[in-house]
C-alpha atoms as a PDB file:
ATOM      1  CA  UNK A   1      58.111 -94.097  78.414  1.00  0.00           C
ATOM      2  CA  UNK A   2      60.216 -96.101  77.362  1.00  0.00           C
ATOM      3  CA  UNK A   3      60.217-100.011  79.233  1.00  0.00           C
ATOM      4  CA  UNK A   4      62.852-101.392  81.000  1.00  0.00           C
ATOM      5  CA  UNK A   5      63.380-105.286  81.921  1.00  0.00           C
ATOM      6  CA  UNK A   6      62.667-106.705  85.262  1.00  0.00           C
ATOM      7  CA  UNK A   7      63.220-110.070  86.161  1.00  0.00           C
ATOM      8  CA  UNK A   8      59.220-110.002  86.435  1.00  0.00           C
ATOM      9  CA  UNK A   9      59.073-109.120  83.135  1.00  0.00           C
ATOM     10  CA  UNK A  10      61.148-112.131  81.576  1.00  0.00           C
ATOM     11  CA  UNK A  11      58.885-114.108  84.152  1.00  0.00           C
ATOM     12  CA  UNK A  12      55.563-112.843  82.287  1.00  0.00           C
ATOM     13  CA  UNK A  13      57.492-113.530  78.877  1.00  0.00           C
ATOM     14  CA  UNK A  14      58.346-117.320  79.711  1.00  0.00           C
ATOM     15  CA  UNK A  15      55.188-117.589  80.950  1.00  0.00           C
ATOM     16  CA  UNK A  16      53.750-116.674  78.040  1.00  0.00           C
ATOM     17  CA  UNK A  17      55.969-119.083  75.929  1.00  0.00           C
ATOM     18  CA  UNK A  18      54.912-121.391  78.216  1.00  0.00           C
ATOM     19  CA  UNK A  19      57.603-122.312  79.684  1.00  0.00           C
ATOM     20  CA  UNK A  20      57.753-121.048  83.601  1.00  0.00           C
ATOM     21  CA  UNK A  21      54.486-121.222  85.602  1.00  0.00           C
ATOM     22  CA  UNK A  22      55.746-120.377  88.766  1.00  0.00           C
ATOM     23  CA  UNK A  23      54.943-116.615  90.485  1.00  0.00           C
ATOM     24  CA  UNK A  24      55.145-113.189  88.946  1.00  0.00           C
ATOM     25  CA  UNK A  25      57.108-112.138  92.275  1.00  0.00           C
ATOM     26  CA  UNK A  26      60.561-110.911  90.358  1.00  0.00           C
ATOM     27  CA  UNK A  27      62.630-113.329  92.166  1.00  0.00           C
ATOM     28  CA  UNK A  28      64.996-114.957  89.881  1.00  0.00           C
ATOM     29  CA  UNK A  29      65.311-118.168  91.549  1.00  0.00           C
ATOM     30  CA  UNK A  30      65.857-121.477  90.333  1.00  0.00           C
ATOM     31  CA  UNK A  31      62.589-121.649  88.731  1.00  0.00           C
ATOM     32  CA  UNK A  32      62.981-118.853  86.653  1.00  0.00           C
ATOM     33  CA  UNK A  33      66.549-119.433  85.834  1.00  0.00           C
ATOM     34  CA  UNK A  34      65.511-122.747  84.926  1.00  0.00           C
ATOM     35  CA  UNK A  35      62.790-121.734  82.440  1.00  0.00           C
ATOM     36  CA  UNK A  36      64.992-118.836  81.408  1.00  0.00           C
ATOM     37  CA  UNK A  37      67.606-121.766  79.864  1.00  0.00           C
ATOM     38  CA  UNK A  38      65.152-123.511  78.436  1.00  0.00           C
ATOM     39  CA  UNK A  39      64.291-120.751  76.654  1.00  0.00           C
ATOM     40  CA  UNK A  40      67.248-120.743  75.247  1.00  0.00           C
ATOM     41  CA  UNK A  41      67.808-123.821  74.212  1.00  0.00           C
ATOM     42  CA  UNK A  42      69.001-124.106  70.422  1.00  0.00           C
ATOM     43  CA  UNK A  43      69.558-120.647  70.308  1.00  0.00           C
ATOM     44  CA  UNK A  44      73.383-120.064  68.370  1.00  0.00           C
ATOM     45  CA  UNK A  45      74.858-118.352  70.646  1.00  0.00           C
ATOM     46  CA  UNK A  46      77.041-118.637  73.475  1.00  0.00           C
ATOM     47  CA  UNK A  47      74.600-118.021  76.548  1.00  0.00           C
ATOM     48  CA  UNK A  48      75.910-121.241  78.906  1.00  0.00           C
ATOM     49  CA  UNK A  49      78.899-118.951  79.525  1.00  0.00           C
ATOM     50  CA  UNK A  50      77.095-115.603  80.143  1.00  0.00           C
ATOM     51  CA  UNK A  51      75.873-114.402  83.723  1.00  0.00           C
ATOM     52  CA  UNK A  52      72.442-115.404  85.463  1.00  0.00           C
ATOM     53  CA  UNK A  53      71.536-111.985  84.568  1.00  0.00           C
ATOM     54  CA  UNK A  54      72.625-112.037  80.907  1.00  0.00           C
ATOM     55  CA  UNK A  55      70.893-115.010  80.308  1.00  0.00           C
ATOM     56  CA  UNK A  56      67.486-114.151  81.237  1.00  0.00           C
ATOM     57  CA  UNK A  57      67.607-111.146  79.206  1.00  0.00           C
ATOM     58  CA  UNK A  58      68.549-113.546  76.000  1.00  0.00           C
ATOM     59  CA  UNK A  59      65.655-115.829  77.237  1.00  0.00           C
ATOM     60  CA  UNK A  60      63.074-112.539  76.835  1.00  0.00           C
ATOM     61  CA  UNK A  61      64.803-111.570  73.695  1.00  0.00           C
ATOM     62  CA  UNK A  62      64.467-115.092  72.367  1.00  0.00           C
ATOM     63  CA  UNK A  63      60.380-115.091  73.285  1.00  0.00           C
ATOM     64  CA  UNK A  64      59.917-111.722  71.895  1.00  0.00           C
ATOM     65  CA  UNK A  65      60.971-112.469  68.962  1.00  0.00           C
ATOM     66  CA  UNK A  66      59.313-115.851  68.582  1.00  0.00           C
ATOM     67  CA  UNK A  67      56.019-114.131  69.315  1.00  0.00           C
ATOM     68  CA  UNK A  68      56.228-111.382  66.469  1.00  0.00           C
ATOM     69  CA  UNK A  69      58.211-108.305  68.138  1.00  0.00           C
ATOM     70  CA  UNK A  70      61.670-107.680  66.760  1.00  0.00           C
ATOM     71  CA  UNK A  71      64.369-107.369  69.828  1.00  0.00           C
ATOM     72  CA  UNK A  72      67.148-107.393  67.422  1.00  0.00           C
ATOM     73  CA  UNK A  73      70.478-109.609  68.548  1.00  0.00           C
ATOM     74  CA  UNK A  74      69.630-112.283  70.918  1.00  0.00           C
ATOM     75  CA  UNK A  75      73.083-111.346  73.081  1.00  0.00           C
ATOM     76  CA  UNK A  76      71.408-110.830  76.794  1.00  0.00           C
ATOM     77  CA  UNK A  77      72.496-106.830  76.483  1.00  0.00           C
ATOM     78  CA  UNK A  78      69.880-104.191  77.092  1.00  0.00           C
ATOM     79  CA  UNK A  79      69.316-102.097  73.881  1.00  0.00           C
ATOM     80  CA  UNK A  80      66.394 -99.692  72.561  1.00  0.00           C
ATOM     81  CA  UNK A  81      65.411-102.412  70.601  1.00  0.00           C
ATOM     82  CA  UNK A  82      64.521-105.448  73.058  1.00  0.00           C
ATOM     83  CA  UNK A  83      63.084-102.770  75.335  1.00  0.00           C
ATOM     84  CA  UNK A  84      61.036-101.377  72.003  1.00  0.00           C
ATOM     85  CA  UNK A  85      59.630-104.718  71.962  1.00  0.00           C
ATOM     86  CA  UNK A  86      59.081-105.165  75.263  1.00  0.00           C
ATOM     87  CA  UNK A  87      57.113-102.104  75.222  1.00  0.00           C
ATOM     88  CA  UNK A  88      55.480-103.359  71.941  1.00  0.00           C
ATOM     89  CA  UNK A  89      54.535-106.979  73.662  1.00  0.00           C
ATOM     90  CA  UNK A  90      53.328-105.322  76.775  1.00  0.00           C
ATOM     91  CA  UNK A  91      51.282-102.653  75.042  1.00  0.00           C
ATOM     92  CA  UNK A  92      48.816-105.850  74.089  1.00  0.00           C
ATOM     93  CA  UNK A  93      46.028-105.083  71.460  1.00  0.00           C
ATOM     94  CA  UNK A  94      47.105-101.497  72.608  1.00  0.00           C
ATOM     95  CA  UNK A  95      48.860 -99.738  69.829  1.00  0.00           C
ATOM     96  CA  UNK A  96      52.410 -98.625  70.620  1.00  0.00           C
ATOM     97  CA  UNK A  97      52.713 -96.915  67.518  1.00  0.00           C
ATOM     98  CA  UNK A  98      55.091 -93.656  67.592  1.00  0.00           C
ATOM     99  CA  UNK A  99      53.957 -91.091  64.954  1.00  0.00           C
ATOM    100  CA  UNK A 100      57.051 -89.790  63.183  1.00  0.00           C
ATOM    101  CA  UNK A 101      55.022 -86.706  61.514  1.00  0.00           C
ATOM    102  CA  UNK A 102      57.129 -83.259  60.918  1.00  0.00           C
ATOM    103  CA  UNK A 103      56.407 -79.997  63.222  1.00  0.00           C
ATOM    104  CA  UNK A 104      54.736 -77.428  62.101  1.00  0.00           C
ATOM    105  CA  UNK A 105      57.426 -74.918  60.622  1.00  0.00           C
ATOM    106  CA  UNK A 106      60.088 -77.612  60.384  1.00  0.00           C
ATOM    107  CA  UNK A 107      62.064 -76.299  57.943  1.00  0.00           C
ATOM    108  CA  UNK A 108      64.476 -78.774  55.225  1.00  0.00           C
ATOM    109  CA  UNK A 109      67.893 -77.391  54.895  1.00  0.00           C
ATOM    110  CA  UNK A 110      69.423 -77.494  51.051  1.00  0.00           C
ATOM    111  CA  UNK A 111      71.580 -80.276  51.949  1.00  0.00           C
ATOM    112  CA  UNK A 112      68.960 -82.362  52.789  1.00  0.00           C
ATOM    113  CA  UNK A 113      66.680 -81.846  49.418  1.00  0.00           C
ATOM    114  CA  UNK A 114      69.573 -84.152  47.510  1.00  0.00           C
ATOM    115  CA  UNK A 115      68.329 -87.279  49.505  1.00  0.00           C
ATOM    116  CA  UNK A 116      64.544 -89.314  48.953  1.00  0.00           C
ATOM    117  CA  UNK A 117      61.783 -89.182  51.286  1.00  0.00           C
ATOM    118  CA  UNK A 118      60.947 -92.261  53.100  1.00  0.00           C
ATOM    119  CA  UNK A 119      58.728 -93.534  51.041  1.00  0.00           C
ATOM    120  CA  UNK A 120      60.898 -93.339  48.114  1.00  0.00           C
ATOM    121  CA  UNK A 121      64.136 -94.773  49.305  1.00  0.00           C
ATOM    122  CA  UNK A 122      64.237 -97.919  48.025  1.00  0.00           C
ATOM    123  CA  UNK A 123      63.979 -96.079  44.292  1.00  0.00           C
ATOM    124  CA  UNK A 124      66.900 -94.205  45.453  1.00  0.00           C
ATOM    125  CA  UNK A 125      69.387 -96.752  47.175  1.00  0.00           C
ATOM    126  CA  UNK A 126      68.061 -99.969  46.257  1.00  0.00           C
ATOM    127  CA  UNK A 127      66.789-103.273  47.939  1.00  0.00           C
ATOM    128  CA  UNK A 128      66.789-103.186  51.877  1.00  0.00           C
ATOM    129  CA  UNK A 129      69.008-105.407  53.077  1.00  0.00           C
ATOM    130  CA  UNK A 130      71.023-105.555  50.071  1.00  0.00           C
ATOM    131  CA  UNK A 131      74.919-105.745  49.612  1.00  0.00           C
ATOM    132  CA  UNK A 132      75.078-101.844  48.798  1.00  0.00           C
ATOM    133  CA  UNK A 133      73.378-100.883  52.250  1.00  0.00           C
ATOM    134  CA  UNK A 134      76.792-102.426  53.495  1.00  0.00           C
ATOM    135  CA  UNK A 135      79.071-101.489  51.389  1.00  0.00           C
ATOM    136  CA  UNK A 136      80.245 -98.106  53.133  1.00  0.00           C
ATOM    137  CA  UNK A 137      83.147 -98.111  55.414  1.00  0.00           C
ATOM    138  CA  UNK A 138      82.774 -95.118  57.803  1.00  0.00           C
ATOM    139  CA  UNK A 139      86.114 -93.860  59.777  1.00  0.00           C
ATOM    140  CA  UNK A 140      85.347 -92.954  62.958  1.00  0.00           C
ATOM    141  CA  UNK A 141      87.904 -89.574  63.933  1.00  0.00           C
ATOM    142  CA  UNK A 142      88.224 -91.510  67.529  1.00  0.00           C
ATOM    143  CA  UNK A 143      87.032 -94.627  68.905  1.00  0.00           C
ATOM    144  CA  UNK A 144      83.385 -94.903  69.373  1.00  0.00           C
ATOM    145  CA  UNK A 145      81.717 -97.187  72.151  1.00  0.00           C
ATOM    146  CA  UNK A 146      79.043 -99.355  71.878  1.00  0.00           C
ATOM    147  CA  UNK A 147      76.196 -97.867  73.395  1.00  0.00           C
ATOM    148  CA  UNK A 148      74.510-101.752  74.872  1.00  0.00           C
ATOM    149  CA  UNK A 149      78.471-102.542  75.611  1.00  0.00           C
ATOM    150  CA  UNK A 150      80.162 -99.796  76.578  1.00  0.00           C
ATOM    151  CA  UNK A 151      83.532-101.698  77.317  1.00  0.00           C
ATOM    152  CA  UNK A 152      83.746-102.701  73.491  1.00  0.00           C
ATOM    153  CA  UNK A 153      85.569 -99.685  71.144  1.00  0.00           C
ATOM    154  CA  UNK A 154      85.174 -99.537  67.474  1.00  0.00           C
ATOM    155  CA  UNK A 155      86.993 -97.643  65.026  1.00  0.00           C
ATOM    156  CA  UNK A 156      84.799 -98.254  61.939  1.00  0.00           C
ATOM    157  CA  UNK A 157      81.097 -99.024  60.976  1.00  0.00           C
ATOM    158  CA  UNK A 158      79.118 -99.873  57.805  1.00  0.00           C
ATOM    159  CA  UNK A 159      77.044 -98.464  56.288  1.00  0.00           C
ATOM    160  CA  UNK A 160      75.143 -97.753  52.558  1.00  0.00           C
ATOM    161  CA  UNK A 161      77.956 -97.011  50.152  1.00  0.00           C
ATOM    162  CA  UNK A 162      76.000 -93.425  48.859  1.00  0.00           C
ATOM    163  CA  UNK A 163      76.534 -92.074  52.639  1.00  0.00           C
ATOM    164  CA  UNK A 164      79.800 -93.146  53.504  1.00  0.00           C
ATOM    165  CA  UNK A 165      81.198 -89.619  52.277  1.00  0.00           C
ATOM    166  CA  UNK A 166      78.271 -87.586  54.280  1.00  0.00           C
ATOM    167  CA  UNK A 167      78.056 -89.369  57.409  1.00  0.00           C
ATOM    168  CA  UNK A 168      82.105 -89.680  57.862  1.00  0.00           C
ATOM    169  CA  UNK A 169      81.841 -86.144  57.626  1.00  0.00           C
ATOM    170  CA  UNK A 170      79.310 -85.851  60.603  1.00  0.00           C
ATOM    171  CA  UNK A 171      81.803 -87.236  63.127  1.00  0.00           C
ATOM    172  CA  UNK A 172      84.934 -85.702  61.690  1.00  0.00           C
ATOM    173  CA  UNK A 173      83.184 -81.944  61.742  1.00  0.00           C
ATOM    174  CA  UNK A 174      81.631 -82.489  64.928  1.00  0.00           C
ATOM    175  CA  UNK A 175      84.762 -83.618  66.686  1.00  0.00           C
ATOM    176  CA  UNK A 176      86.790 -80.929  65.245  1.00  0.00           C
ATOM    177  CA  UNK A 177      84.194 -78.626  67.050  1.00  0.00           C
ATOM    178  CA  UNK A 178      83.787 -79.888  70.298  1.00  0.00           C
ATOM    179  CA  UNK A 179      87.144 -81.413  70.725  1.00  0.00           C
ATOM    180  CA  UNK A 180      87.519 -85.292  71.644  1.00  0.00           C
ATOM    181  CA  UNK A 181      86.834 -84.328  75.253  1.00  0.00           C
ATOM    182  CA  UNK A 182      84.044 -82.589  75.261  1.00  0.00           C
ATOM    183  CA  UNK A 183      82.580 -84.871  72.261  1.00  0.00           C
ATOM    184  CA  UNK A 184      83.238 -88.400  74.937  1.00  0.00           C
ATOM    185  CA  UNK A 185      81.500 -86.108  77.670  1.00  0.00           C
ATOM    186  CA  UNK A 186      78.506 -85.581  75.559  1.00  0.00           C
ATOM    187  CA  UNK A 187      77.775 -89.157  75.081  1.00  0.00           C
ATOM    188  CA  UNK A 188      77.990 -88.597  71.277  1.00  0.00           C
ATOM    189  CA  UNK A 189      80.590 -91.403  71.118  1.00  0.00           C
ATOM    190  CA  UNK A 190      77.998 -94.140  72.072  1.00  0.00           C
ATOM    191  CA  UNK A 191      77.447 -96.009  69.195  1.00  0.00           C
ATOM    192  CA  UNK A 192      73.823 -97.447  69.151  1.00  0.00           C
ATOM    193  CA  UNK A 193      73.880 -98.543  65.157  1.00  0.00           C
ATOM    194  CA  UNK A 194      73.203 -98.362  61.817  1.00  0.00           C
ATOM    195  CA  UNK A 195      72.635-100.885  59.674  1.00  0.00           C
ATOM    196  CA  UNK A 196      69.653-103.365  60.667  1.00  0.00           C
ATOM    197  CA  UNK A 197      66.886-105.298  58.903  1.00  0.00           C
ATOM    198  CA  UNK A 198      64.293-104.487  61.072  1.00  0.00           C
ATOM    199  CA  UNK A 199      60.945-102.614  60.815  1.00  0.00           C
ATOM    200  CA  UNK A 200      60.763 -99.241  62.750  1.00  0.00           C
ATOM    201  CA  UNK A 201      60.637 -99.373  66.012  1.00  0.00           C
ATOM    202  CA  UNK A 202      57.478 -98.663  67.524  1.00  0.00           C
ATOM    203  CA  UNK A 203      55.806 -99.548  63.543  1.00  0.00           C
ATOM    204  CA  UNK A 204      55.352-101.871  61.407  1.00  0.00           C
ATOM    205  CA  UNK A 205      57.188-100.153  57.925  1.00  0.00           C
ATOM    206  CA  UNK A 206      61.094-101.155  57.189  1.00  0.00           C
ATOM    207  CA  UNK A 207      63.086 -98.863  59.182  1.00  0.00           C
ATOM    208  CA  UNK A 208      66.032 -96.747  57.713  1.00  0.00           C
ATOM    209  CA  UNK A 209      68.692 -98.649  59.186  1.00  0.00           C
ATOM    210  CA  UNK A 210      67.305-101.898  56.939  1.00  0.00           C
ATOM    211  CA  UNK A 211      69.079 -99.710  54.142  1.00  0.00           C
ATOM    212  CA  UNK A 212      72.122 -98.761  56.806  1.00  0.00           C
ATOM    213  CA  UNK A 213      71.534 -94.913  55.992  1.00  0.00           C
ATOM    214  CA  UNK A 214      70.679 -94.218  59.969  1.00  0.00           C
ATOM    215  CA  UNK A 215      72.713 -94.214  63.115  1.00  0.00           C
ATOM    216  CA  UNK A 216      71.720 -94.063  66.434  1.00  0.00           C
ATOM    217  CA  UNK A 217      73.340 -92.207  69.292  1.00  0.00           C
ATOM    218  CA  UNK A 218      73.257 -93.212  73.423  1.00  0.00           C
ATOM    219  CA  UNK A 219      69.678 -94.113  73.272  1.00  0.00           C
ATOM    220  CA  UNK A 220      69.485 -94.842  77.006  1.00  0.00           C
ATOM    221  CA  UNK A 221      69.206 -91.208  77.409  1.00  0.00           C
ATOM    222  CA  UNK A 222      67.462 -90.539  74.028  1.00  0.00           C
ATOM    223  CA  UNK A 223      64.783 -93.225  73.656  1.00  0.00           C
ATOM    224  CA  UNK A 224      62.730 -93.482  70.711  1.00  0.00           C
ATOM    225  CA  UNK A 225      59.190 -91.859  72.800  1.00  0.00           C
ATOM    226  CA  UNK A 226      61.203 -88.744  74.703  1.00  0.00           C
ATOM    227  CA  UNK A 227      60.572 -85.648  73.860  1.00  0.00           C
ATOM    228  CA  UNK A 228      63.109 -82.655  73.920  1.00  0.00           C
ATOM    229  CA  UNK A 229      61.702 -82.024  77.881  1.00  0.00           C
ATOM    230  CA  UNK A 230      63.842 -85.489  78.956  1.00  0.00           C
ATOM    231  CA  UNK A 231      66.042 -86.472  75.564  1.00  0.00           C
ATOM    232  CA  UNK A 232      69.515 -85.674  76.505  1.00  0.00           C
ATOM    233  CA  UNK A 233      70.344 -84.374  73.024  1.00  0.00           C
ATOM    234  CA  UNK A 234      67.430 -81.869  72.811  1.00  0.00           C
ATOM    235  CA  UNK A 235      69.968 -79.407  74.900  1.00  0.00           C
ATOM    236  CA  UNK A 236      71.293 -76.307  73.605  1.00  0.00           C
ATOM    237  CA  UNK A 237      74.566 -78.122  73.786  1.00  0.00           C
ATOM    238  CA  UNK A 238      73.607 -80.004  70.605  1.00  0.00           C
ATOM    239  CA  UNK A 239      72.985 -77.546  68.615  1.00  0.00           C
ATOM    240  CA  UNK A 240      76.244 -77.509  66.682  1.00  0.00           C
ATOM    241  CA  UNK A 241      76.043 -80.823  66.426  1.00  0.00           C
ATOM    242  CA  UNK A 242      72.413 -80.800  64.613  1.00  0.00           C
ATOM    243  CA  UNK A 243      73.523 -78.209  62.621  1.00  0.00           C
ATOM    244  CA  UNK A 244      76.576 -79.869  61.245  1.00  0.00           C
ATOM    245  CA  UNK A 245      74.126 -83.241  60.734  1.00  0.00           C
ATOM    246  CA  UNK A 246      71.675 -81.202  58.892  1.00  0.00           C
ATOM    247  CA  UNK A 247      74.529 -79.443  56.509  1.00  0.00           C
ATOM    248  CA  UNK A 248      75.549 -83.061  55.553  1.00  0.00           C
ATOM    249  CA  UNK A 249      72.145 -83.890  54.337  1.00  0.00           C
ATOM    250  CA  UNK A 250      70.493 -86.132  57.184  1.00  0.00           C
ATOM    251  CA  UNK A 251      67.100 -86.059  59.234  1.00  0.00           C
ATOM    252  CA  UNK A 252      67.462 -85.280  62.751  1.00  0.00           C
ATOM    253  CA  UNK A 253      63.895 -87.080  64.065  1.00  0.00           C
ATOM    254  CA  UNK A 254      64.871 -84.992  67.313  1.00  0.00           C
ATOM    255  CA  UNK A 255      64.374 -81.678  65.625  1.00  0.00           C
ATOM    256  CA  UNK A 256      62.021 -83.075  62.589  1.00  0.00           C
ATOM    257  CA  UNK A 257      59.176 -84.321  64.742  1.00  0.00           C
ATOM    258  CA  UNK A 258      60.548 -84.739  68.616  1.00  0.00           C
ATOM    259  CA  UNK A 259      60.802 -88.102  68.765  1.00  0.00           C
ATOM    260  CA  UNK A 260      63.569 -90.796  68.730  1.00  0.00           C
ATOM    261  CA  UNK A 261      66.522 -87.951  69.497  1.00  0.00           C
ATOM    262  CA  UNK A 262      68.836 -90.621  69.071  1.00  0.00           C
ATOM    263  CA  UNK A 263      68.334 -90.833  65.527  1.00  0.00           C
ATOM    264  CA  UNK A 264      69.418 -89.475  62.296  1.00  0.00           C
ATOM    265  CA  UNK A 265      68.930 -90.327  58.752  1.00  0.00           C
ATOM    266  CA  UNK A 266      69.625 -89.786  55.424  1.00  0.00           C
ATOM    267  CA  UNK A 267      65.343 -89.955  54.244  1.00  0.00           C
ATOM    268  CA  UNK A 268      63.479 -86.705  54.682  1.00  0.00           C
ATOM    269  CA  UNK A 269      60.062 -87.493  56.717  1.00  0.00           C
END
């Protein structure tokens, strides 16, 4: 499953940085606290003015990435990304890998043939990372949340400029559908992301967010190694909204290959 962050955790991190060698007890005392700012030390952003608690989740995300693992932002907020890491870290010599292989009978819908396989995006929309994987300006019908800050709104994101026009239309259909109500009280307003120069979570290829044609949705309740017997938006109550995601063009992973429900792209598998 999926790993959350205990203060016992960031204790076993800043021990392993070296940095705290006091007991694996998940007290956050002055000890750990201590090592915890150390940890952060240098680090370019403004973590003397978060909370206690804020701050020793920057100090893991700050050691995670310094040994290898990719926790994205170091901003103290719990994503799917530090705890992908975590769980990454943790896992040891012990592969965390998450296959991402079709299911049998998974069927590609028309609109989806007009956009590359994975392995064949960068042929299609260029260099990851580059200044066309930002380029799109996306209109959100209502304000969005952000899923790891749910008390910040946003009213736009960015994303590659040759899915501005499809994935706009995602949100705009889909609230139309379910109303702004019912789309709020489906979580489908939590924001997760979409562009980020990282490798896949839970592997060791670019992901499809490093050419900002992916977006995640509430991943606390759709992590990346649910299947559709806990993921939230495996429900029937989904379905239009899959079906209007698929009509655009993009990959549910969800219904592809039950894994990371959050997700949807515009790469078949």
């Amino acid at each position: 499953m999926e790993k959350d962050v205990t203060t016992s955790d960031i204790q076993r991190l800043l021990a392993a940085a070296e940095l705290y060698r006091g007991a694996i007890d998940g007290d956050a005392g002055p000890l750990t606290q201590a090592a915890a700012q150390a940890a952060l030390e240098g680090e370019a952003v403004p973590w003397r003015t978060w909370p206690f608690r804020r701050q020793r989740i920057a100090a893991g995300q700050a050691v995670l990435a310094r040994l290898g693992h990719a926790p994205g932002r170091i901003d103290g907020l719990l994503g799917p990304n530090t705890r992908e890491a975590l769980t990454a870290w943790a896992s040891g010599p012990v592969r965390a890998t998450v296959e991402r292989l079709p299911l049998p009978g998974h069927g590609v819908a028309d609109a989806q043939g007009a956009y590359p396989r994975q392995e064949s995006v960068a042929t299609f929309y260029g260099v990851a990372g580059g200044p066309d994987c930002t380029a799109g300006i996306v209109e959100l019908p209502i304000p969005f949340r952000l899923a790891w800050d749910p008390g910040t709104s946003i009213t736009s994101f960015r994303c590659h400029k040759l899915v501005v026009a499809p994935m706009a239309r995602i949100f705009r259909e889909a609230v139309a559908h379910y109303g702004a109500v019912q789309f709020e009280r489906l979580r489908l307003n939590l924001f997760g992301g979409c562009f980020n120069h990282r490798p896949m979570r839970g592997g060791s290829a670019l992901s499809m967010h490093a050419w900002g044609i992916a977006v995640d949705l509430d991943p606390e309740r759709n992590p990346l190694r649910w299947g559709r017997d806990r993921a939230s938006f495996a429900a029937p109550a989904y379905e239009p909204f899959w079906t209007i995601v698929e009509a655009a063009g993009a990959t549910s992973l969800g219904r592809a290959c039950n894994r990371d429900w959050m997700h949807f792209q515009f790469a078949r598998l």
